[in-house]
PDB file of N, CA and C in Angstrom:
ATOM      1  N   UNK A   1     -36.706  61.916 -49.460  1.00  0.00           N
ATOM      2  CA  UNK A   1     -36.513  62.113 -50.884  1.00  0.00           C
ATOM      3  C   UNK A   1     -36.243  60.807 -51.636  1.00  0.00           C
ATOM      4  N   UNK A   2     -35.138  60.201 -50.871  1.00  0.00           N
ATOM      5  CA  UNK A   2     -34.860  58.203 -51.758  1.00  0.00           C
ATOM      6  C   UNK A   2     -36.425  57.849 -52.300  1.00  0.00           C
ATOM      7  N   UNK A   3     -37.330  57.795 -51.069  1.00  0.00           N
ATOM      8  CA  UNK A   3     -38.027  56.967 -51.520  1.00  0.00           C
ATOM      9  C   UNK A   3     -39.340  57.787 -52.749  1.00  0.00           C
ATOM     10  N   UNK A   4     -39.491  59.331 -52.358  1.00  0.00           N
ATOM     11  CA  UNK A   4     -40.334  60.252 -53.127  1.00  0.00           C
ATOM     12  C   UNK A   4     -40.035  59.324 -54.900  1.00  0.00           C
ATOM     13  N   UNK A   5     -38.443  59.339 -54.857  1.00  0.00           N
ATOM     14  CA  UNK A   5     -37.595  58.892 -56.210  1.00  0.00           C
ATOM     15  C   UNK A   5     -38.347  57.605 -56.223  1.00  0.00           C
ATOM     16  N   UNK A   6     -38.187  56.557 -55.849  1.00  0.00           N
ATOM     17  CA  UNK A   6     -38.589  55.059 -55.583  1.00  0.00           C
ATOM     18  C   UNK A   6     -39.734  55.264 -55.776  1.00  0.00           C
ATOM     19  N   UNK A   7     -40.847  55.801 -55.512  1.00  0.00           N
ATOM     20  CA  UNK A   7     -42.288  55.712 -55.707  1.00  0.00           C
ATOM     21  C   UNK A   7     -42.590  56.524 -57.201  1.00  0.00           C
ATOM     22  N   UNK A   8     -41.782  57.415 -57.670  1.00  0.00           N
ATOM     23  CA  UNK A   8     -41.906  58.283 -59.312  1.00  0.00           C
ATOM     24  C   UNK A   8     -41.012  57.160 -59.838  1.00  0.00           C
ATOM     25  N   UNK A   9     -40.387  56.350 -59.710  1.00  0.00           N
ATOM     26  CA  UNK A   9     -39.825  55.126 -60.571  1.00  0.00           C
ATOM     27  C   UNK A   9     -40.892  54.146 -60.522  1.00  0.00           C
ATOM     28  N   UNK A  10     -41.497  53.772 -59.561  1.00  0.00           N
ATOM     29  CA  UNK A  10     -42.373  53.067 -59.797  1.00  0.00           C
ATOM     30  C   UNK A  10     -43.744  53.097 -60.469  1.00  0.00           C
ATOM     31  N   UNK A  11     -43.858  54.436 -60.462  1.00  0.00           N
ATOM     32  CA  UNK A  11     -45.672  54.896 -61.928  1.00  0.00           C
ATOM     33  C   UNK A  11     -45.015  55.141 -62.554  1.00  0.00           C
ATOM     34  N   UNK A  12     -43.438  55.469 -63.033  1.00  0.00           N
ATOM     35  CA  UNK A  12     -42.947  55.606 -64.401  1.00  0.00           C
ATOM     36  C   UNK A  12     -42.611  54.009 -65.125  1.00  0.00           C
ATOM     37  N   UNK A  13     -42.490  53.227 -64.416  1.00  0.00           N
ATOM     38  CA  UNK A  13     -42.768  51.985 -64.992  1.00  0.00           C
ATOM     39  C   UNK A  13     -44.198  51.427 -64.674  1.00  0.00           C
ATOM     40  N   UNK A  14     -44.775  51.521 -64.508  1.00  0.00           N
ATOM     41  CA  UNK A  14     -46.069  51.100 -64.333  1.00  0.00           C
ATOM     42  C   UNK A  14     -46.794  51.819 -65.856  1.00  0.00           C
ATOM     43  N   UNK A  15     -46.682  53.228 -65.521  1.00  0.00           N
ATOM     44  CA  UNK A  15     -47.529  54.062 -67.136  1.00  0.00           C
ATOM     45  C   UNK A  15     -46.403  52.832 -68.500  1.00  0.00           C
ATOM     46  N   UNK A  16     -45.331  52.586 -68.045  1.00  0.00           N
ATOM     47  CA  UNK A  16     -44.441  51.860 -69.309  1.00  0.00           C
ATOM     48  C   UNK A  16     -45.157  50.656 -69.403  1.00  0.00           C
ATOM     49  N   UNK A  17     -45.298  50.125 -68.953  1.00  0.00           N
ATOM     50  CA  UNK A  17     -45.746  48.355 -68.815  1.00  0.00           C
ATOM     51  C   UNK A  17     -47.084  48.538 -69.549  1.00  0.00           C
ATOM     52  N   UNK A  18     -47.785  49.738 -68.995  1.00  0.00           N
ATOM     53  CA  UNK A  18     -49.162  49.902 -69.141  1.00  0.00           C
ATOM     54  C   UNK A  18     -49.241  49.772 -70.824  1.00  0.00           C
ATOM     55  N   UNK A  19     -48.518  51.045 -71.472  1.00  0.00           N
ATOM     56  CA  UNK A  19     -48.139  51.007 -73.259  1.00  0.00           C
ATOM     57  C   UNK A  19     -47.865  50.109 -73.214  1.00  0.00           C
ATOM     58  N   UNK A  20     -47.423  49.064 -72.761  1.00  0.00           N
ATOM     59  CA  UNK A  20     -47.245  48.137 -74.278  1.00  0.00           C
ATOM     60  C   UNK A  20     -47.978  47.252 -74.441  1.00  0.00           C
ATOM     61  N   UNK A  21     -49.036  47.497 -74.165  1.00  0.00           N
ATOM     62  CA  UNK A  21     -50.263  46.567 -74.498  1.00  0.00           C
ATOM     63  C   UNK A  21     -50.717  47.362 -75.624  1.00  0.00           C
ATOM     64  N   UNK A  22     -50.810  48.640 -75.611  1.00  0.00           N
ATOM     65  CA  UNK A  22     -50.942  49.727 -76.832  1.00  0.00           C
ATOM     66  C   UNK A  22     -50.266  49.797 -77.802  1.00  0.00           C
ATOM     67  N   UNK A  23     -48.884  49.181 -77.596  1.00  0.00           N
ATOM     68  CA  UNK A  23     -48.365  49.442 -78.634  1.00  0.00           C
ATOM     69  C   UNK A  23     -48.309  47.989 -79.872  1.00  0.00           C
ATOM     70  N   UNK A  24     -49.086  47.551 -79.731  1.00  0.00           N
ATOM     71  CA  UNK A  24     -49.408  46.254 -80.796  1.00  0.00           C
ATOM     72  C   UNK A  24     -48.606  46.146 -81.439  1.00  0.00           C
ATOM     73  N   UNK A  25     -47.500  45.555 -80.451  1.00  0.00           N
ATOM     74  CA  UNK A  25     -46.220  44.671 -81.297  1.00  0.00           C
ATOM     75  C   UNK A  25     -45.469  45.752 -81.319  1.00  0.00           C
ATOM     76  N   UNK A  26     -45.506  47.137 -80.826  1.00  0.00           N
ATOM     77  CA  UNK A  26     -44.483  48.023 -81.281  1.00  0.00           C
ATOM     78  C   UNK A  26     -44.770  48.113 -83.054  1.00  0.00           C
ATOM     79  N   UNK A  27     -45.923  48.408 -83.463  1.00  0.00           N
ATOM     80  CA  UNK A  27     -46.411  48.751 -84.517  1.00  0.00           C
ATOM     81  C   UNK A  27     -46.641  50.170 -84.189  1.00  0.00           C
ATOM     82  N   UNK A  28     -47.217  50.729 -83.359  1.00  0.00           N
ATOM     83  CA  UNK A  28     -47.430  52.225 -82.946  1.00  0.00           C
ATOM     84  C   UNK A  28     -46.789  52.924 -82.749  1.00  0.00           C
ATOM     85  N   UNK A  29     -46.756  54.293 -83.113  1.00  0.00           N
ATOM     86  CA  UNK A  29     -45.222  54.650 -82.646  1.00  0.00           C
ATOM     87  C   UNK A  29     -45.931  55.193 -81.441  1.00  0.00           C
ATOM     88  N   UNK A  30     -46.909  56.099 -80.989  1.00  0.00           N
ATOM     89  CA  UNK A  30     -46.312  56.824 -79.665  1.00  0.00           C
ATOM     90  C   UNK A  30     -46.826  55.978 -78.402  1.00  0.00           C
ATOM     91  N   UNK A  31     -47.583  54.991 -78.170  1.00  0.00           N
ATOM     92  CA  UNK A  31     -47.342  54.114 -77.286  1.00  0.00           C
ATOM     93  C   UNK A  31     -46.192  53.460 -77.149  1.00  0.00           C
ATOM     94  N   UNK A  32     -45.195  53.564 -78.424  1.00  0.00           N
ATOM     95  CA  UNK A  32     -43.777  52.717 -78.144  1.00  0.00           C
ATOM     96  C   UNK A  32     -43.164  53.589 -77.406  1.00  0.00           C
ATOM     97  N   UNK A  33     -43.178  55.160 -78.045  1.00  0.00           N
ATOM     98  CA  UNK A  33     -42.296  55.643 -77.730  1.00  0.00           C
ATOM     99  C   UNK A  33     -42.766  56.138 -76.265  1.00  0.00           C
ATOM    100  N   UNK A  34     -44.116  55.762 -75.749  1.00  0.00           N
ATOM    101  CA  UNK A  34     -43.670  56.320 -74.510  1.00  0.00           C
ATOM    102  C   UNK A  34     -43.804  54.959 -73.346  1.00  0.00           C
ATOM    103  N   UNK A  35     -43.151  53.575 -74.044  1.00  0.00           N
ATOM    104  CA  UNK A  35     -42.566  52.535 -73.097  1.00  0.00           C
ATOM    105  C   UNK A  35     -41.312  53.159 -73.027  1.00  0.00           C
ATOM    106  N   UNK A  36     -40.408  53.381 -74.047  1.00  0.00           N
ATOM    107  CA  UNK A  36     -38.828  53.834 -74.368  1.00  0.00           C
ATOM    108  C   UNK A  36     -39.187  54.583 -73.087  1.00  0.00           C
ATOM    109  N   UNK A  37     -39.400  55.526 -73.258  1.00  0.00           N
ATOM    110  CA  UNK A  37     -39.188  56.941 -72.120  1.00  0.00           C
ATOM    111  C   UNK A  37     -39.404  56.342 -70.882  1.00  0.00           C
ATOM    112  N   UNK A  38     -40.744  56.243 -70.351  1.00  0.00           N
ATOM    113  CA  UNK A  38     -41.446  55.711 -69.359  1.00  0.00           C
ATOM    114  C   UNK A  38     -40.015  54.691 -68.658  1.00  0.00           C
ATOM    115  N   UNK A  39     -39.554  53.491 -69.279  1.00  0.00           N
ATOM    116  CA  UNK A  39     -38.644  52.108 -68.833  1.00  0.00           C
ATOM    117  C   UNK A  39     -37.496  53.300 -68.213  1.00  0.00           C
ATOM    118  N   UNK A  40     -36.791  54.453 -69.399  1.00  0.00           N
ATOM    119  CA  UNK A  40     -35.858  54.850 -69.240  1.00  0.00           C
ATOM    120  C   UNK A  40     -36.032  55.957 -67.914  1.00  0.00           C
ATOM    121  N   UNK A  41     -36.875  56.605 -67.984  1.00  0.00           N
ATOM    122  CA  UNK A  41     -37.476  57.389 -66.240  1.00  0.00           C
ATOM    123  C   UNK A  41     -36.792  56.612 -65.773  1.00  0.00           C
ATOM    124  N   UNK A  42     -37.856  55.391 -65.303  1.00  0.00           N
ATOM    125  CA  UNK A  42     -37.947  54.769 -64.204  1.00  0.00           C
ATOM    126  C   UNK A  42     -36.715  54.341 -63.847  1.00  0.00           C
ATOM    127  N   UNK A  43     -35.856  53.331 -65.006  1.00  0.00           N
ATOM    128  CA  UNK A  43     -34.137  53.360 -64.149  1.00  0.00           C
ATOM    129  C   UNK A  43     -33.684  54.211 -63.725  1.00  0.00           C
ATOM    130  N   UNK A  44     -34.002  55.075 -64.676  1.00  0.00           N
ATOM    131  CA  UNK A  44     -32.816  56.543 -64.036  1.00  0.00           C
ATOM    132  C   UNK A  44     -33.085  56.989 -62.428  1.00  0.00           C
ATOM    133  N   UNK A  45     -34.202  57.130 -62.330  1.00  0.00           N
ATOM    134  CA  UNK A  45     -34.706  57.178 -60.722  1.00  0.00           C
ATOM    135  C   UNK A  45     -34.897  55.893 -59.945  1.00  0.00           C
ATOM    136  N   UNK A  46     -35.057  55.058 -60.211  1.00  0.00           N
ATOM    137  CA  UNK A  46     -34.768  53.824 -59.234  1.00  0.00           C
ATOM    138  C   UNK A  46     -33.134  54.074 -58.884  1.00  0.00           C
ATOM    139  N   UNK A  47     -32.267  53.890 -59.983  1.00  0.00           N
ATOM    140  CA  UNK A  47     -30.397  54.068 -59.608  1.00  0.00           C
ATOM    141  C   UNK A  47     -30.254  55.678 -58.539  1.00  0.00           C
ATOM    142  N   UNK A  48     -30.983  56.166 -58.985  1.00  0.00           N
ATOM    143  CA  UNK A  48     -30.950  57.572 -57.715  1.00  0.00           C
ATOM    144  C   UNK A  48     -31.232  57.003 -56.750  1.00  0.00           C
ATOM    145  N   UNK A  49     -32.647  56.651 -56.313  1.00  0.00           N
ATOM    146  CA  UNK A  49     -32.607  55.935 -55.070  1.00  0.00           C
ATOM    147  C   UNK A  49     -31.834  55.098 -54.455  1.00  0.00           C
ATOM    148  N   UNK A  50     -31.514  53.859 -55.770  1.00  0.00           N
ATOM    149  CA  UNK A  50     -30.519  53.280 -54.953  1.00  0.00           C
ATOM    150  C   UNK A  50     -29.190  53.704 -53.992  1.00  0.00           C
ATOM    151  N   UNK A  51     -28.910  55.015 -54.273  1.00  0.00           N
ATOM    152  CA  UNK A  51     -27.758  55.713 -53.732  1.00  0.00           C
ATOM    153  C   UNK A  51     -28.091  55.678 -52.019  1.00  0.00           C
ATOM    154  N   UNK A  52     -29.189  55.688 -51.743  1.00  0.00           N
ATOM    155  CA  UNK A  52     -29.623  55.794 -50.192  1.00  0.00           C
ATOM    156  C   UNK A  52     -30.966  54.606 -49.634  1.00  0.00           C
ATOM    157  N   UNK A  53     -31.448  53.929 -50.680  1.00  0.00           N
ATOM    158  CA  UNK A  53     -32.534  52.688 -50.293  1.00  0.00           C
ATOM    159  C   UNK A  53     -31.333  50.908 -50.536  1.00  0.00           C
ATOM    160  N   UNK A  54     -30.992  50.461 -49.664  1.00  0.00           N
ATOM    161  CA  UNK A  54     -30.409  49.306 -50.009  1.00  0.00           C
ATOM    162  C   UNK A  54     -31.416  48.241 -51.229  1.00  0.00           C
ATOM    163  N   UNK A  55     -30.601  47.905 -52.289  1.00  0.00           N
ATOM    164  CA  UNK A  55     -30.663  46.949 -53.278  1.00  0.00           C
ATOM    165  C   UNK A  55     -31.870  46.428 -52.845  1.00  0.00           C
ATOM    166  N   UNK A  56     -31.668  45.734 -51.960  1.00  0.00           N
ATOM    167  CA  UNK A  56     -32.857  43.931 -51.922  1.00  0.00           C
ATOM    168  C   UNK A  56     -34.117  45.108 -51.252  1.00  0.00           C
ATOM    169  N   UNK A  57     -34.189  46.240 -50.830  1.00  0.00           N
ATOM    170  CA  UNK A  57     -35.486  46.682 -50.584  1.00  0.00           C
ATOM    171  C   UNK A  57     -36.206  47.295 -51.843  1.00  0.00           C
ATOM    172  N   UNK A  58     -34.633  48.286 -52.051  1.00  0.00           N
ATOM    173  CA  UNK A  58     -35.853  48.791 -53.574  1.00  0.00           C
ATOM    174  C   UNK A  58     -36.409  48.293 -54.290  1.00  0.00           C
ATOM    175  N   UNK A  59     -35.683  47.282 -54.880  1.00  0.00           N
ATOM    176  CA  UNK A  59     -36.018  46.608 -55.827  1.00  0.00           C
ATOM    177  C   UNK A  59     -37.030  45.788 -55.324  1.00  0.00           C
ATOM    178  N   UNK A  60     -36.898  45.250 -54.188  1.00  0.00           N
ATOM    179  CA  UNK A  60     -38.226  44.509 -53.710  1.00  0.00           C
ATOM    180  C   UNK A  60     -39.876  45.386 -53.740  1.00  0.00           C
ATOM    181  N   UNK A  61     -39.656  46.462 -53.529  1.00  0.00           N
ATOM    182  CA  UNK A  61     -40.538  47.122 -53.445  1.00  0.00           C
ATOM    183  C   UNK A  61     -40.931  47.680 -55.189  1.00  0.00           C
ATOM    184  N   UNK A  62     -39.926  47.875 -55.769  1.00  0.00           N
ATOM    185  CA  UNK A  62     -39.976  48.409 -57.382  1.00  0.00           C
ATOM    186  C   UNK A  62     -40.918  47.405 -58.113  1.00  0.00           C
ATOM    187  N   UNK A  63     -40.672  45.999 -57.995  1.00  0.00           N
ATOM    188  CA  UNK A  63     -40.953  45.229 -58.744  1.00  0.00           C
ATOM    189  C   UNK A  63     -42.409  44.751 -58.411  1.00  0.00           C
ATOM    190  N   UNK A  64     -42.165  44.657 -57.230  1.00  0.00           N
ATOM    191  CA  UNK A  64     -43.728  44.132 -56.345  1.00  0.00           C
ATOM    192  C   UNK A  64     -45.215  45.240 -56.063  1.00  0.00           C
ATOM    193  N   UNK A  65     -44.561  46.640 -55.827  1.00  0.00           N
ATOM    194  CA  UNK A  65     -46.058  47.781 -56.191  1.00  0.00           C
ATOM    195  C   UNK A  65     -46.258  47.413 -57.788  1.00  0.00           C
ATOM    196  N   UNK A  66     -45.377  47.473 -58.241  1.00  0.00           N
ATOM    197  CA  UNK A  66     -45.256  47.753 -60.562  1.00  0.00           C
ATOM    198  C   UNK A  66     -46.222  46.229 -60.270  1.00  0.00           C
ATOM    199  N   UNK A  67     -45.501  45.085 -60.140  1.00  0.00           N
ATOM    200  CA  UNK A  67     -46.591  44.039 -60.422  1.00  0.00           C
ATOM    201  C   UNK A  67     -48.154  44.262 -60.218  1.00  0.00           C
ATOM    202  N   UNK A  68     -48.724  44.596 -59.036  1.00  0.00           N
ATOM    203  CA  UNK A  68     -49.852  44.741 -58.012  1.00  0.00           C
ATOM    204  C   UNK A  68     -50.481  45.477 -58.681  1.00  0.00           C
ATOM    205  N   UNK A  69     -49.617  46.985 -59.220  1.00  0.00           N
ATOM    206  CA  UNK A  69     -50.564  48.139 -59.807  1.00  0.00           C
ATOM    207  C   UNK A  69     -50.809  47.821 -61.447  1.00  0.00           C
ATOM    208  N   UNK A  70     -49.737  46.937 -62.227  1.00  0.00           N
ATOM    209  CA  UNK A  70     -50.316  46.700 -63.340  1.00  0.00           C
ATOM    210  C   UNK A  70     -51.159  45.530 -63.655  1.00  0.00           C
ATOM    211  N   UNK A  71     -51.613  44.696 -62.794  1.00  0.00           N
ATOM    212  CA  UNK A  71     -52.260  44.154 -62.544  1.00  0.00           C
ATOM    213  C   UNK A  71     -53.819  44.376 -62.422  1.00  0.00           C
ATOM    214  N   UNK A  72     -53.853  45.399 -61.609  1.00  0.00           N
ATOM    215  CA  UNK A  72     -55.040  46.003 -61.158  1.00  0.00           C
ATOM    216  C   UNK A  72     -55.340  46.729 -62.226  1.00  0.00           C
ATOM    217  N   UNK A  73     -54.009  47.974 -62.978  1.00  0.00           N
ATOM    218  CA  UNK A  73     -54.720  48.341 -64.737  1.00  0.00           C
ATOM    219  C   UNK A  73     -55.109  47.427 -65.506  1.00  0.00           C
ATOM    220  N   UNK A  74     -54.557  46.456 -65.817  1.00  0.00           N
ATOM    221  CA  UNK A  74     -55.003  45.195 -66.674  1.00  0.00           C
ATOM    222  C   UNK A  74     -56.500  44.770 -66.238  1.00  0.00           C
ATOM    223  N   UNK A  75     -57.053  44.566 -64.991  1.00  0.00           N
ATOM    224  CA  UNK A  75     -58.217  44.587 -64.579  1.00  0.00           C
ATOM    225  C   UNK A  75     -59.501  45.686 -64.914  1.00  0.00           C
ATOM    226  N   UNK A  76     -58.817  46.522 -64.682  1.00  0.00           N
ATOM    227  CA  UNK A  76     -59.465  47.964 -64.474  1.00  0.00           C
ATOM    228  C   UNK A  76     -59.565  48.717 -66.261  1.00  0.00           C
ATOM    229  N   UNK A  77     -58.296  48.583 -66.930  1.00  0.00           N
ATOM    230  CA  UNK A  77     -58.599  49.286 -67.911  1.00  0.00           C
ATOM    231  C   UNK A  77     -58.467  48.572 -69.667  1.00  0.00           C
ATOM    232  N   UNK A  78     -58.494  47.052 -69.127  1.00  0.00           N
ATOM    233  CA  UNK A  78     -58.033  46.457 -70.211  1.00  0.00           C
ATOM    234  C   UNK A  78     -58.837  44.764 -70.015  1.00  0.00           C
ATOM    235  N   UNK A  79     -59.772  45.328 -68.873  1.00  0.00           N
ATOM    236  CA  UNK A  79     -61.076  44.250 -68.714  1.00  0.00           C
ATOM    237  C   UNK A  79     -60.761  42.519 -68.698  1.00  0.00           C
ATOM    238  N   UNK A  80     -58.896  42.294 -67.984  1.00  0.00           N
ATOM    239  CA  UNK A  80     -58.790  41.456 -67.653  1.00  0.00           C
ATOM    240  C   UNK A  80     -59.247  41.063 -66.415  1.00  0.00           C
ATOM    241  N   UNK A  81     -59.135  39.101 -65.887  1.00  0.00           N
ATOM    242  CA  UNK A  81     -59.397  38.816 -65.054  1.00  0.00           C
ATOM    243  C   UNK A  81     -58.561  37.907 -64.427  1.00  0.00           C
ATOM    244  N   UNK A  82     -58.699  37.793 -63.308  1.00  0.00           N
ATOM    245  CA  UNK A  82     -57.307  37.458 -62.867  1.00  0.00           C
ATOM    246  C   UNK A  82     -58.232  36.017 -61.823  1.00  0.00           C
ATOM    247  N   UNK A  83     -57.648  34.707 -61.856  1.00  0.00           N
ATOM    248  CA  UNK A  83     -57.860  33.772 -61.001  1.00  0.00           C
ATOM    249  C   UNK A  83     -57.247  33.679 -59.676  1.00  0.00           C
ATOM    250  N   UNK A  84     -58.053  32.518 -58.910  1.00  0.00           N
ATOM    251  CA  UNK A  84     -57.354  32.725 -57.508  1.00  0.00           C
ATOM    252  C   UNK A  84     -55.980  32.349 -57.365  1.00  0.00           C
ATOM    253  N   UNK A  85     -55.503  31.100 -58.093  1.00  0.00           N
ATOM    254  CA  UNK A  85     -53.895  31.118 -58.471  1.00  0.00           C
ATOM    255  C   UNK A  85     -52.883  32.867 -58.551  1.00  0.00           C
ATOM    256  N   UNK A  86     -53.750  33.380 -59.212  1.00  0.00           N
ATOM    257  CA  UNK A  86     -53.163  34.796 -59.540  1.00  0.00           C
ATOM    258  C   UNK A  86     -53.185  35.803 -58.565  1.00  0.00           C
ATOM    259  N   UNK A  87     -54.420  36.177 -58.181  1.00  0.00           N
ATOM    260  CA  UNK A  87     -54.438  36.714 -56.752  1.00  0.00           C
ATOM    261  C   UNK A  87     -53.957  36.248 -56.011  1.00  0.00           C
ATOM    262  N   UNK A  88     -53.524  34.876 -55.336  1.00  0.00           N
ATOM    263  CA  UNK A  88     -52.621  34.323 -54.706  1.00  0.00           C
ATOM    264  C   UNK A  88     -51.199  35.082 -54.918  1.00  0.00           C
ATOM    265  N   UNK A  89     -50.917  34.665 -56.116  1.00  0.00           N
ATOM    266  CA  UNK A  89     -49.477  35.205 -56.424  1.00  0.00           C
ATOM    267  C   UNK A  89     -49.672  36.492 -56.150  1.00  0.00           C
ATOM    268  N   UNK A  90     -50.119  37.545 -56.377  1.00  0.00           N
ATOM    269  CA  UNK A  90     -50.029  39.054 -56.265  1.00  0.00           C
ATOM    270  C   UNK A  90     -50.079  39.071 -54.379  1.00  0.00           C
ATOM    271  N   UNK A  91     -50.596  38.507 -53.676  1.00  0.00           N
ATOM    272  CA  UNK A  91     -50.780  38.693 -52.525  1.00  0.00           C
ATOM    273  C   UNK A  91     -49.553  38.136 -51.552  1.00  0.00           C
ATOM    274  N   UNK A  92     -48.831  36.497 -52.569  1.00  0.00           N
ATOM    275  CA  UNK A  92     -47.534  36.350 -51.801  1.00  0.00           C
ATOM    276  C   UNK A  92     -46.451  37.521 -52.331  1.00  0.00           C
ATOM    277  N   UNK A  93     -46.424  38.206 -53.014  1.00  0.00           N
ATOM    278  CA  UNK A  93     -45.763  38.839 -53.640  1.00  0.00           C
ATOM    279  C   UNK A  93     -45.437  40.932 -52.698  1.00  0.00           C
ATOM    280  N   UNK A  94     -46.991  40.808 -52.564  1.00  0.00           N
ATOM    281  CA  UNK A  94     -46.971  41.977 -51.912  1.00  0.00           C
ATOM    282  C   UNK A  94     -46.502  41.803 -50.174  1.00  0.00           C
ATOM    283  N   UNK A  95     -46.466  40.078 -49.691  1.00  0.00           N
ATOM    284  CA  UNK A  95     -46.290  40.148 -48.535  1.00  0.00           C
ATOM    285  C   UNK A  95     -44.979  39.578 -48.297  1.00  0.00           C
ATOM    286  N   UNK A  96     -43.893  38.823 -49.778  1.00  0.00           N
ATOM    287  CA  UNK A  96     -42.836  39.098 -49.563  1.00  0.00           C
ATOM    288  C   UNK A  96     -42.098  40.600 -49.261  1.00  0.00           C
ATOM    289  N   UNK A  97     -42.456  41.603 -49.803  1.00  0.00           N
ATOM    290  CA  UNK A  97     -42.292  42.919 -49.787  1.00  0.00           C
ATOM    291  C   UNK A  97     -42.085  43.781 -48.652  1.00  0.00           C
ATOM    292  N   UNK A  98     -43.803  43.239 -47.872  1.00  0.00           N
ATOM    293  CA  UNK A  98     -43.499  43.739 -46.303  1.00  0.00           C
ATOM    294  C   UNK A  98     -42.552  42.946 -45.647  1.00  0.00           C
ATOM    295  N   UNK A  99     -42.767  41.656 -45.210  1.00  0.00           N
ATOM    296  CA  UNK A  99     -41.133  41.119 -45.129  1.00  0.00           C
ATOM    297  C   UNK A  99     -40.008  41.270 -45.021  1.00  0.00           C
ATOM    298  N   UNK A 100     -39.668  41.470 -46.375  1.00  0.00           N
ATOM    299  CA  UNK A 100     -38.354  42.306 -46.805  1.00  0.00           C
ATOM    300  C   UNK A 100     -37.966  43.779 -46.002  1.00  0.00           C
ATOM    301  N   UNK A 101     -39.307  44.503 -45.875  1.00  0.00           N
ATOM    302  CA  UNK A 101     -39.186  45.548 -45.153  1.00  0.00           C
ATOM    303  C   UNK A 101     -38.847  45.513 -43.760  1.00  0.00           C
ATOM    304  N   UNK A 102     -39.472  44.735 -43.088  1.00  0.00           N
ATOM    305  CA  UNK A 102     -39.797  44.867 -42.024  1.00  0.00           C
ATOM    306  C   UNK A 102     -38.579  43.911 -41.007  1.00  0.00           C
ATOM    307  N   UNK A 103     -37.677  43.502 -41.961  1.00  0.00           N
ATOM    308  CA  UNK A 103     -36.255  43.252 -42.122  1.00  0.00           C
ATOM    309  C   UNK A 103     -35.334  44.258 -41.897  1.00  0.00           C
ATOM    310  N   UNK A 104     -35.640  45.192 -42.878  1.00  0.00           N
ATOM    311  CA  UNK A 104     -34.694  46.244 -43.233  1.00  0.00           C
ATOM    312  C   UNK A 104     -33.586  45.837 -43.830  1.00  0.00           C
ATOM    313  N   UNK A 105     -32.904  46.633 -43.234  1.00  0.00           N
ATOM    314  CA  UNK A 105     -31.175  46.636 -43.880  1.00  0.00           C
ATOM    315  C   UNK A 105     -30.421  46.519 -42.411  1.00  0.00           C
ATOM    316  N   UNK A 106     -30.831  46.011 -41.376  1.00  0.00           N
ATOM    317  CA  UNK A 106     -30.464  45.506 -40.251  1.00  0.00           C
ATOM    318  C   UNK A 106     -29.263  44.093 -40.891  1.00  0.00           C
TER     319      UNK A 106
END
């Protein structure tokens, strides 16, 4: 269940990140209003998880899928492009992650 929470915190910030490219400056209201919601999900269920996923994993993992997957929307639905500097970074990023995991909380 921790992590079911940890993975619905993580597309609830991901759909958030996603608006605010929509929301042009926070000129719009319902792309704003659904970063507000979307940001506010996602803490609320990341801090649930945290109750049973130790700190330096969740968050390692929170921050690093959200990077990877809005990345790939920005590609995919907003016809950015990303250099090898950048893919670099997304790739040290996803393999600090396993890392971190594969660490644990040992």
């Amino acid at each position: 269940m921790p992590y079911l929470l940890l993975a619905l915190a993580i597309t609830s910030e991901v759909c958030a990140t996603s608006c605010l490219k929509l929301t042009e400056g926070f000129t719009k209201l319902w792309p704003s209003i659904g970063v507000g919601i979307g940001y506010a999900l996602s803490f609320l269920l990341l801090g649930r998880a945290l109750k049973h996923i130790p700190v330096s994993i969740a968050y390692a993992v929170w921050s690093g899928a959200g990077t990877a997957a809005v990345a790939a929307i920005g590609i995919v639905a907003f016809g950015e492009q990303l250099g090898r500097a950048q893919w670099l970074g997304i790739a040290l990023i996803i393999i600090g992650v396993v890392v971190l995991n594969l660490r644990g909380s040992h």
